[in-house]
PDB file of N, CA and C in Angstrom:
ATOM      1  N   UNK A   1      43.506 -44.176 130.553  1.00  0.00           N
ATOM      2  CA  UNK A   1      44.922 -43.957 130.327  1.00  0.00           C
ATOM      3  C   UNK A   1      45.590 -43.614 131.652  1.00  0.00           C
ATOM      4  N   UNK A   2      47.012 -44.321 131.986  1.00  0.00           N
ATOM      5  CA  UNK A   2      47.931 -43.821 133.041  1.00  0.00           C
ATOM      6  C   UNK A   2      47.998 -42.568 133.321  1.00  0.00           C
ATOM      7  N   UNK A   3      48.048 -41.973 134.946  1.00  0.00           N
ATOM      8  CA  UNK A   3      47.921 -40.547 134.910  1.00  0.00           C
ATOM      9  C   UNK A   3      49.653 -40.499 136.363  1.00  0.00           C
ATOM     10  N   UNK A   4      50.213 -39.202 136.149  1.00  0.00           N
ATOM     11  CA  UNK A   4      51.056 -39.124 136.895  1.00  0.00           C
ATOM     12  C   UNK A   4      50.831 -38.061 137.921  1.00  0.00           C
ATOM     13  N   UNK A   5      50.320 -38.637 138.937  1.00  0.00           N
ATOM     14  CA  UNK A   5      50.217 -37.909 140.025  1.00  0.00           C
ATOM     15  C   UNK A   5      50.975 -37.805 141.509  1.00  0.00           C
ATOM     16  N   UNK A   6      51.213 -36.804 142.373  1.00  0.00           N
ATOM     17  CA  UNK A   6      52.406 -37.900 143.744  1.00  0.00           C
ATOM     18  C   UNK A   6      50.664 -38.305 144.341  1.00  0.00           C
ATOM     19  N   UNK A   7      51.453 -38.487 145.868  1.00  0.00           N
ATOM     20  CA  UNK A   7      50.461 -38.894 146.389  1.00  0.00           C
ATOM     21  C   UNK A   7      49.355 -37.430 147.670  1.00  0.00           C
ATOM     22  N   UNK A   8      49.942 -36.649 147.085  1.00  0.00           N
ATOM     23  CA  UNK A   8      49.550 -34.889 147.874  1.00  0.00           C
ATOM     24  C   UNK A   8      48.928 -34.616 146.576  1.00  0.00           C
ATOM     25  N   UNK A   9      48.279 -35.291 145.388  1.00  0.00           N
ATOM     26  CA  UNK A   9      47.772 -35.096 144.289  1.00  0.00           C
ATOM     27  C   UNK A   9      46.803 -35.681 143.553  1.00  0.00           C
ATOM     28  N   UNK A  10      46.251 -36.762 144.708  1.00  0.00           N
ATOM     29  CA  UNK A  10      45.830 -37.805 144.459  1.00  0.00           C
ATOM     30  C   UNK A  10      44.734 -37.603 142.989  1.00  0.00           C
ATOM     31  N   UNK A  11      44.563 -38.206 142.061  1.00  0.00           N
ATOM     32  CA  UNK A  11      43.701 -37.769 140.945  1.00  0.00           C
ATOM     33  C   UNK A  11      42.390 -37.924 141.089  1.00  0.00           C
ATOM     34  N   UNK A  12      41.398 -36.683 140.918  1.00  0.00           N
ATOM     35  CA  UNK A  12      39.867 -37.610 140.934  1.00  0.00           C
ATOM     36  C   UNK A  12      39.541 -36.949 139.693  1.00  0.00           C
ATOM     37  N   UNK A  13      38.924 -37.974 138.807  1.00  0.00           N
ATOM     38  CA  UNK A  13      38.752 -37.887 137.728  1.00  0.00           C
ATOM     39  C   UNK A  13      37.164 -37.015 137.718  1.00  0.00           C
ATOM     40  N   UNK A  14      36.926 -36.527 136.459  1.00  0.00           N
ATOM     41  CA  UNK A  14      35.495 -36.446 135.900  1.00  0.00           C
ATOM     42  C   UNK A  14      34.915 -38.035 135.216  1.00  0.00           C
ATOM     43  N   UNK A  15      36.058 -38.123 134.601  1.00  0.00           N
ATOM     44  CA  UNK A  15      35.518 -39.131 133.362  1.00  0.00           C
ATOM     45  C   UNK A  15      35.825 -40.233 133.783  1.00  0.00           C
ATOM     46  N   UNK A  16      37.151 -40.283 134.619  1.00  0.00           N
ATOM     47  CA  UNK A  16      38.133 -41.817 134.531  1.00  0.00           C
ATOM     48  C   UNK A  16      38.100 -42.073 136.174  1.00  0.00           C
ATOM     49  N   UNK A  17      38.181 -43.080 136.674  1.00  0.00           N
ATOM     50  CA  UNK A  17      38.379 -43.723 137.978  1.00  0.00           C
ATOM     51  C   UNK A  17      39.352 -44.133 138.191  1.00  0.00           C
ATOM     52  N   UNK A  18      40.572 -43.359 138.489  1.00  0.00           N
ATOM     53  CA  UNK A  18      42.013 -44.306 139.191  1.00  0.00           C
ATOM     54  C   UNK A  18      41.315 -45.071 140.230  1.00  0.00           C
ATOM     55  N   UNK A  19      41.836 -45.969 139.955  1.00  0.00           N
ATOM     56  CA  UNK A  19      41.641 -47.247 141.595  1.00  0.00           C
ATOM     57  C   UNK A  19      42.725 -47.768 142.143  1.00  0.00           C
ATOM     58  N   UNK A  20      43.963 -47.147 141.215  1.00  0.00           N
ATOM     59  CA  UNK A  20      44.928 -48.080 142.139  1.00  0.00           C
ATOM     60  C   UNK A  20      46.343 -47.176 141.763  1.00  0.00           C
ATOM     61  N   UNK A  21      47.604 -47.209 142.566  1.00  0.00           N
ATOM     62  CA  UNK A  21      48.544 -46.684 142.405  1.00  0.00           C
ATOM     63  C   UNK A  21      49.884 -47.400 142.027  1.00  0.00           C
ATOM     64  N   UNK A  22      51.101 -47.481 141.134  1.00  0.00           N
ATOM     65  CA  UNK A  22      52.258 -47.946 140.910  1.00  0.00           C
ATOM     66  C   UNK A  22      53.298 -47.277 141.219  1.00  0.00           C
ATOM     67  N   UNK A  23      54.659 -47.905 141.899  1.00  0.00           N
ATOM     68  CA  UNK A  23      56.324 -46.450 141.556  1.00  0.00           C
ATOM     69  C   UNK A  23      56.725 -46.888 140.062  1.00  0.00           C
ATOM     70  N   UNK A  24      57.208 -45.930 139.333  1.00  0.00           N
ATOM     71  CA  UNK A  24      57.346 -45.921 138.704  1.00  0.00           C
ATOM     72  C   UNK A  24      58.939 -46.441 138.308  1.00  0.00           C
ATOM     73  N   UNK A  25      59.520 -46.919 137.711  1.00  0.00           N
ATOM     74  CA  UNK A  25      61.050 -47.292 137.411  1.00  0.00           C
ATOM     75  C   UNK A  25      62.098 -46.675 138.496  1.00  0.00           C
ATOM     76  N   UNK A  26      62.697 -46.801 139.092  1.00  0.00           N
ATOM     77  CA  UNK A  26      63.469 -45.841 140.120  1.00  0.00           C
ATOM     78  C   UNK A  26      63.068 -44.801 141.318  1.00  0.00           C
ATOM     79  N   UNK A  27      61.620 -45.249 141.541  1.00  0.00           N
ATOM     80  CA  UNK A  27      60.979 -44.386 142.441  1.00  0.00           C
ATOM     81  C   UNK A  27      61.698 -44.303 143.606  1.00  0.00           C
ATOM     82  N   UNK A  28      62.265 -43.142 144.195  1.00  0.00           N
ATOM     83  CA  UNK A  28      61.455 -42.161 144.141  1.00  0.00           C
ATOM     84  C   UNK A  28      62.667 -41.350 143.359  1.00  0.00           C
ATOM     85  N   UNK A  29      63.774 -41.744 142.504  1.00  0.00           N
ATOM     86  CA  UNK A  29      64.434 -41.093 141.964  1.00  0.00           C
ATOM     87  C   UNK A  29      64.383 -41.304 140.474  1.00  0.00           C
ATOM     88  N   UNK A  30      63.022 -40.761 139.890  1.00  0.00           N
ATOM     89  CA  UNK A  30      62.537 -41.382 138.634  1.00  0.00           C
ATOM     90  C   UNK A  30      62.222 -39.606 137.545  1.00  0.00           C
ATOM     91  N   UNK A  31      62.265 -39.927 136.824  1.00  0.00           N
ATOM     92  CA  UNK A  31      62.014 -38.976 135.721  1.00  0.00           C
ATOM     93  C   UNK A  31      60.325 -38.252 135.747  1.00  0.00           C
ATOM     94  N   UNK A  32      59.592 -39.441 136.212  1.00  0.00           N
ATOM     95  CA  UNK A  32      58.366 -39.334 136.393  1.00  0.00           C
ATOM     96  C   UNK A  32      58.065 -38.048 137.003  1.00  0.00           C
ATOM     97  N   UNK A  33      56.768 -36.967 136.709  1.00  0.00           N
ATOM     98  CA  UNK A  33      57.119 -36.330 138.092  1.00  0.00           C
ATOM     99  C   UNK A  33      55.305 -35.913 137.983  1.00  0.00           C
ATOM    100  N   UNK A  34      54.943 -35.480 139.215  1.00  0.00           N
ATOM    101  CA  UNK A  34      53.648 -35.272 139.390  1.00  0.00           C
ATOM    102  C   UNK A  34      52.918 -34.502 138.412  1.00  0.00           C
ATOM    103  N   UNK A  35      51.803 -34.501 137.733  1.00  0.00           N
ATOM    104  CA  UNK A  35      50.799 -34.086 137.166  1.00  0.00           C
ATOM    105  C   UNK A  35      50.236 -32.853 137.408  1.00  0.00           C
ATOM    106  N   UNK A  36      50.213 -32.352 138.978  1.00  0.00           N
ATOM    107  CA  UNK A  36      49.600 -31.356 139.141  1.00  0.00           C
ATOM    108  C   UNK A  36      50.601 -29.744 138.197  1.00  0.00           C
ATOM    109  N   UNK A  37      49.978 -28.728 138.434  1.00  0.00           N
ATOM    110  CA  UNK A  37      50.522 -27.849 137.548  1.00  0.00           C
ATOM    111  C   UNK A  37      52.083 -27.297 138.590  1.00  0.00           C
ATOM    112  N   UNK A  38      51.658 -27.096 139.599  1.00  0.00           N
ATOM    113  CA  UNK A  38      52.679 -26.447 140.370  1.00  0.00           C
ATOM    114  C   UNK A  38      53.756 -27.262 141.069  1.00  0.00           C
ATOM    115  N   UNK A  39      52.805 -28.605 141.421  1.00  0.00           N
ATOM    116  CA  UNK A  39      54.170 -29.517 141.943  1.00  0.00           C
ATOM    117  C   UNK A  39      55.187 -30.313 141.353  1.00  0.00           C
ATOM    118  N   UNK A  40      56.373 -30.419 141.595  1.00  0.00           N
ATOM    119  CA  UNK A  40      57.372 -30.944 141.177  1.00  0.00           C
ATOM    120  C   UNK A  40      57.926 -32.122 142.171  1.00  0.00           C
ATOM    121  N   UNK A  41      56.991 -32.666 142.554  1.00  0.00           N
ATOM    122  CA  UNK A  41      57.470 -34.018 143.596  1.00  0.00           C
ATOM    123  C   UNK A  41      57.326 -35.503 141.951  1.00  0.00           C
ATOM    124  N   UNK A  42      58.018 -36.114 142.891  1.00  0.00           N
ATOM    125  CA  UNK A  42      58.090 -37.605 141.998  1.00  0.00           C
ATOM    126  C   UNK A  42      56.705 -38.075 141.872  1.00  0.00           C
ATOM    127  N   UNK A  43      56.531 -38.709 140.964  1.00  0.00           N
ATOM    128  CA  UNK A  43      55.239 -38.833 140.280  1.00  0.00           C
ATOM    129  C   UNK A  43      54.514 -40.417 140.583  1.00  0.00           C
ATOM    130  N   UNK A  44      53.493 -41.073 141.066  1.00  0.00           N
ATOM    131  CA  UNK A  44      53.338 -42.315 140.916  1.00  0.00           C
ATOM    132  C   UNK A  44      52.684 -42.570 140.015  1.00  0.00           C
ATOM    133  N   UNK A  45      52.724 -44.004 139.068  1.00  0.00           N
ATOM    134  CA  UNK A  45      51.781 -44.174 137.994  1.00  0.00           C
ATOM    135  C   UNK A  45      50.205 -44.634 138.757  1.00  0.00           C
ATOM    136  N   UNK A  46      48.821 -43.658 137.756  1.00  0.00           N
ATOM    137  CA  UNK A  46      47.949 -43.844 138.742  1.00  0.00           C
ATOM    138  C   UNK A  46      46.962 -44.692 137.833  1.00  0.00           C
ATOM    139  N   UNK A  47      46.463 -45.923 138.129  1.00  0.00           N
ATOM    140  CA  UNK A  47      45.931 -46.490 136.695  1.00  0.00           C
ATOM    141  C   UNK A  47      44.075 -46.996 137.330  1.00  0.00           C
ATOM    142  N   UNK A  48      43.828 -46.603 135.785  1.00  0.00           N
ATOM    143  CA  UNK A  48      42.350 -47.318 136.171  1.00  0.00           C
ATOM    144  C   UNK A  48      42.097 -48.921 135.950  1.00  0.00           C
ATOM    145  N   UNK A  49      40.301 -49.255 136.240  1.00  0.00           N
ATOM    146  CA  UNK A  49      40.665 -50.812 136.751  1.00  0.00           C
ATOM    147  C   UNK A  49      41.379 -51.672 135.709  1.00  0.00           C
ATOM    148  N   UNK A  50      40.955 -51.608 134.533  1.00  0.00           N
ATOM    149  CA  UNK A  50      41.471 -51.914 133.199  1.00  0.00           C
ATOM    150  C   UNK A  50      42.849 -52.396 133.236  1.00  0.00           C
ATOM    151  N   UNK A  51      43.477 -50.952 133.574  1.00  0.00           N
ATOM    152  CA  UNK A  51      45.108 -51.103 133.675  1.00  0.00           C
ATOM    153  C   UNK A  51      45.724 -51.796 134.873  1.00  0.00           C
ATOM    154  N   UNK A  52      44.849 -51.575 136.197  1.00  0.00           N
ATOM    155  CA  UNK A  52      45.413 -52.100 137.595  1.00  0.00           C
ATOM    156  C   UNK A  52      45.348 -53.863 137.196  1.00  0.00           C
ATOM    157  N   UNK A  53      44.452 -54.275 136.177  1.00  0.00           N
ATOM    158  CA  UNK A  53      43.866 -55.673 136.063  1.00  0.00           C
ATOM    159  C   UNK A  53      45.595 -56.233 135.069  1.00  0.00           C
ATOM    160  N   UNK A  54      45.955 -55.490 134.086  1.00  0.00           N
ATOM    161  CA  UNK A  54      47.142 -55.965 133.201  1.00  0.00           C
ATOM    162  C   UNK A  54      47.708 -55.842 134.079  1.00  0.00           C
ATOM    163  N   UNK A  55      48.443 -54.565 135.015  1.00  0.00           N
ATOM    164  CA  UNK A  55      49.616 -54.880 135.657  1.00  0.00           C
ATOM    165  C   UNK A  55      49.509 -55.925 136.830  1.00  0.00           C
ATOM    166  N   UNK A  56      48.474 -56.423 137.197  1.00  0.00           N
ATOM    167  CA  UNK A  56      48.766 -57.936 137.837  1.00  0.00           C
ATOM    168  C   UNK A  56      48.609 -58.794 137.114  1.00  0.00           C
ATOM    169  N   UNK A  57      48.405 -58.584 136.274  1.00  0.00           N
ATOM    170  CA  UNK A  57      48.788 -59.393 134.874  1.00  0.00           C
ATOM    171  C   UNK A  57      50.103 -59.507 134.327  1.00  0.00           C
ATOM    172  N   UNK A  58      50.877 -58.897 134.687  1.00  0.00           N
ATOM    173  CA  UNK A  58      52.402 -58.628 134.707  1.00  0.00           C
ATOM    174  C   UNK A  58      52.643 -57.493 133.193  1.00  0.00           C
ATOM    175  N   UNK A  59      51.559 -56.337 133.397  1.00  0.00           N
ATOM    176  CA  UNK A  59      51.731 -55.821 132.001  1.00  0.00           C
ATOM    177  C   UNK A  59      52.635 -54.413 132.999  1.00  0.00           C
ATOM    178  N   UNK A  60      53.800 -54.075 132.583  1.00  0.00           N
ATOM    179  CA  UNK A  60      54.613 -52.823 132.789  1.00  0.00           C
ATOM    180  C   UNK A  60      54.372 -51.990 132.420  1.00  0.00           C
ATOM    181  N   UNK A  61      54.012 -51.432 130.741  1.00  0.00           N
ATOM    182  CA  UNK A  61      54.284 -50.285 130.303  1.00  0.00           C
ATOM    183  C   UNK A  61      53.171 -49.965 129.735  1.00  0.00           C
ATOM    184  N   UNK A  62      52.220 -48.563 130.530  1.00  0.00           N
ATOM    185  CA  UNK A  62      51.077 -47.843 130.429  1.00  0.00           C
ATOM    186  C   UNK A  62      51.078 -46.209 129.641  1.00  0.00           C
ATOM    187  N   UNK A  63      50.341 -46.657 128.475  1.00  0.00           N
ATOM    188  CA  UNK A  63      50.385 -45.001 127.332  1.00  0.00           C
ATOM    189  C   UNK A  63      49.297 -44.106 128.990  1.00  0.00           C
ATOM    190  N   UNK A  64      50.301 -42.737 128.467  1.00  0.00           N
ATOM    191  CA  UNK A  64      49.748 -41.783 129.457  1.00  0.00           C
ATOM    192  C   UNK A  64      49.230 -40.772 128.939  1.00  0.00           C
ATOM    193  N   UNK A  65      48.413 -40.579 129.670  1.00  0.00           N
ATOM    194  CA  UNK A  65      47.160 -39.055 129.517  1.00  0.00           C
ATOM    195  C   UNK A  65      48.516 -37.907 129.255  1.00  0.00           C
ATOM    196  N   UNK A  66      48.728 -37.564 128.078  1.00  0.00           N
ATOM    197  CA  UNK A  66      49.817 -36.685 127.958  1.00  0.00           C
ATOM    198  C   UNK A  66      49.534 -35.327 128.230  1.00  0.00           C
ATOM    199  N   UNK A  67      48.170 -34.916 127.906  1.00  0.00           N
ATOM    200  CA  UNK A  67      48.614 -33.446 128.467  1.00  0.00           C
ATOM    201  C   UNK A  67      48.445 -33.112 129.475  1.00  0.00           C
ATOM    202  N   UNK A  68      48.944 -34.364 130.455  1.00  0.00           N
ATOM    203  CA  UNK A  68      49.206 -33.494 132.081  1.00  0.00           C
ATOM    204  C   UNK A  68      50.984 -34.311 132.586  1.00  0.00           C
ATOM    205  N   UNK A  69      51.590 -34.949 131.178  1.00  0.00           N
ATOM    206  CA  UNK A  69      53.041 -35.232 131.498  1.00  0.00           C
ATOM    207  C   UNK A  69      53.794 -34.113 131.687  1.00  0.00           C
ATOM    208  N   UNK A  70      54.810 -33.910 132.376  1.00  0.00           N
ATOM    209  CA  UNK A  70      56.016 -33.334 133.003  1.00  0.00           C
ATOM    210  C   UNK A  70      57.121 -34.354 133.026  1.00  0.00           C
ATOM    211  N   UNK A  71      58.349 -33.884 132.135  1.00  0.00           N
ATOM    212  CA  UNK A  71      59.670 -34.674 132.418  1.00  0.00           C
ATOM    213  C   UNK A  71      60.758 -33.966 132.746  1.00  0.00           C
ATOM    214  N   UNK A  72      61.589 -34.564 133.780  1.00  0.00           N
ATOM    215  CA  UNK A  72      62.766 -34.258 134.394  1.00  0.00           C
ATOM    216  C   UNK A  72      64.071 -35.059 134.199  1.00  0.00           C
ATOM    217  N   UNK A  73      64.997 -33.987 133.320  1.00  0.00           N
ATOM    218  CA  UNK A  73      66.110 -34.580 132.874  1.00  0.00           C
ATOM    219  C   UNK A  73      67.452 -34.939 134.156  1.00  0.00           C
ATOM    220  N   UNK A  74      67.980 -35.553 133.966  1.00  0.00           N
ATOM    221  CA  UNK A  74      69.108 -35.866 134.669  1.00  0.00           C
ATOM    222  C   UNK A  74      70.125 -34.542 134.908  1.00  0.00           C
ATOM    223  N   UNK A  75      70.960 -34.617 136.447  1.00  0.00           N
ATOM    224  CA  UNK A  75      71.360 -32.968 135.854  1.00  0.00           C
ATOM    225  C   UNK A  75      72.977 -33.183 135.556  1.00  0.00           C
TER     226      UNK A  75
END
């Protein structure tokens, strides 16, 4: 599953292998925002090979590892 991390966050999994990185819709002024607990920088989508293989496949939209989402509303 998609994970949202910046890039001062890079993800290393136990279980899962990100291999590759995406911006997300409006990067770097996107809703998205990093994964880690304390940071609040813009978020990149971080996908494993599976997913890196659809989105050059032209697949866009990746379900995310939710309990490490953070969203930021417009102000």
């Amino acid at each position: 599953m998609a994970f949202s991390r910046c890039l001062g966050h890079v993800p290393h999994g136990r279980t899962r292998n990100y291999t590759m990185h995406v911006r997300p819709v409006g990067y770097p002024n996107t809703a998205l925002v990093c994964g880690s607990k304390e940071c609040c920088e813009p978020g990149l989508i971080w996908l494993e090979d599976f997913e890196a293989d659809a989105y050059r496949n032209g697949e866009r939209i990746f379900m995310a590892f939710t309990t490490t989402m953070k969203m930021k509303a417009e102000s």
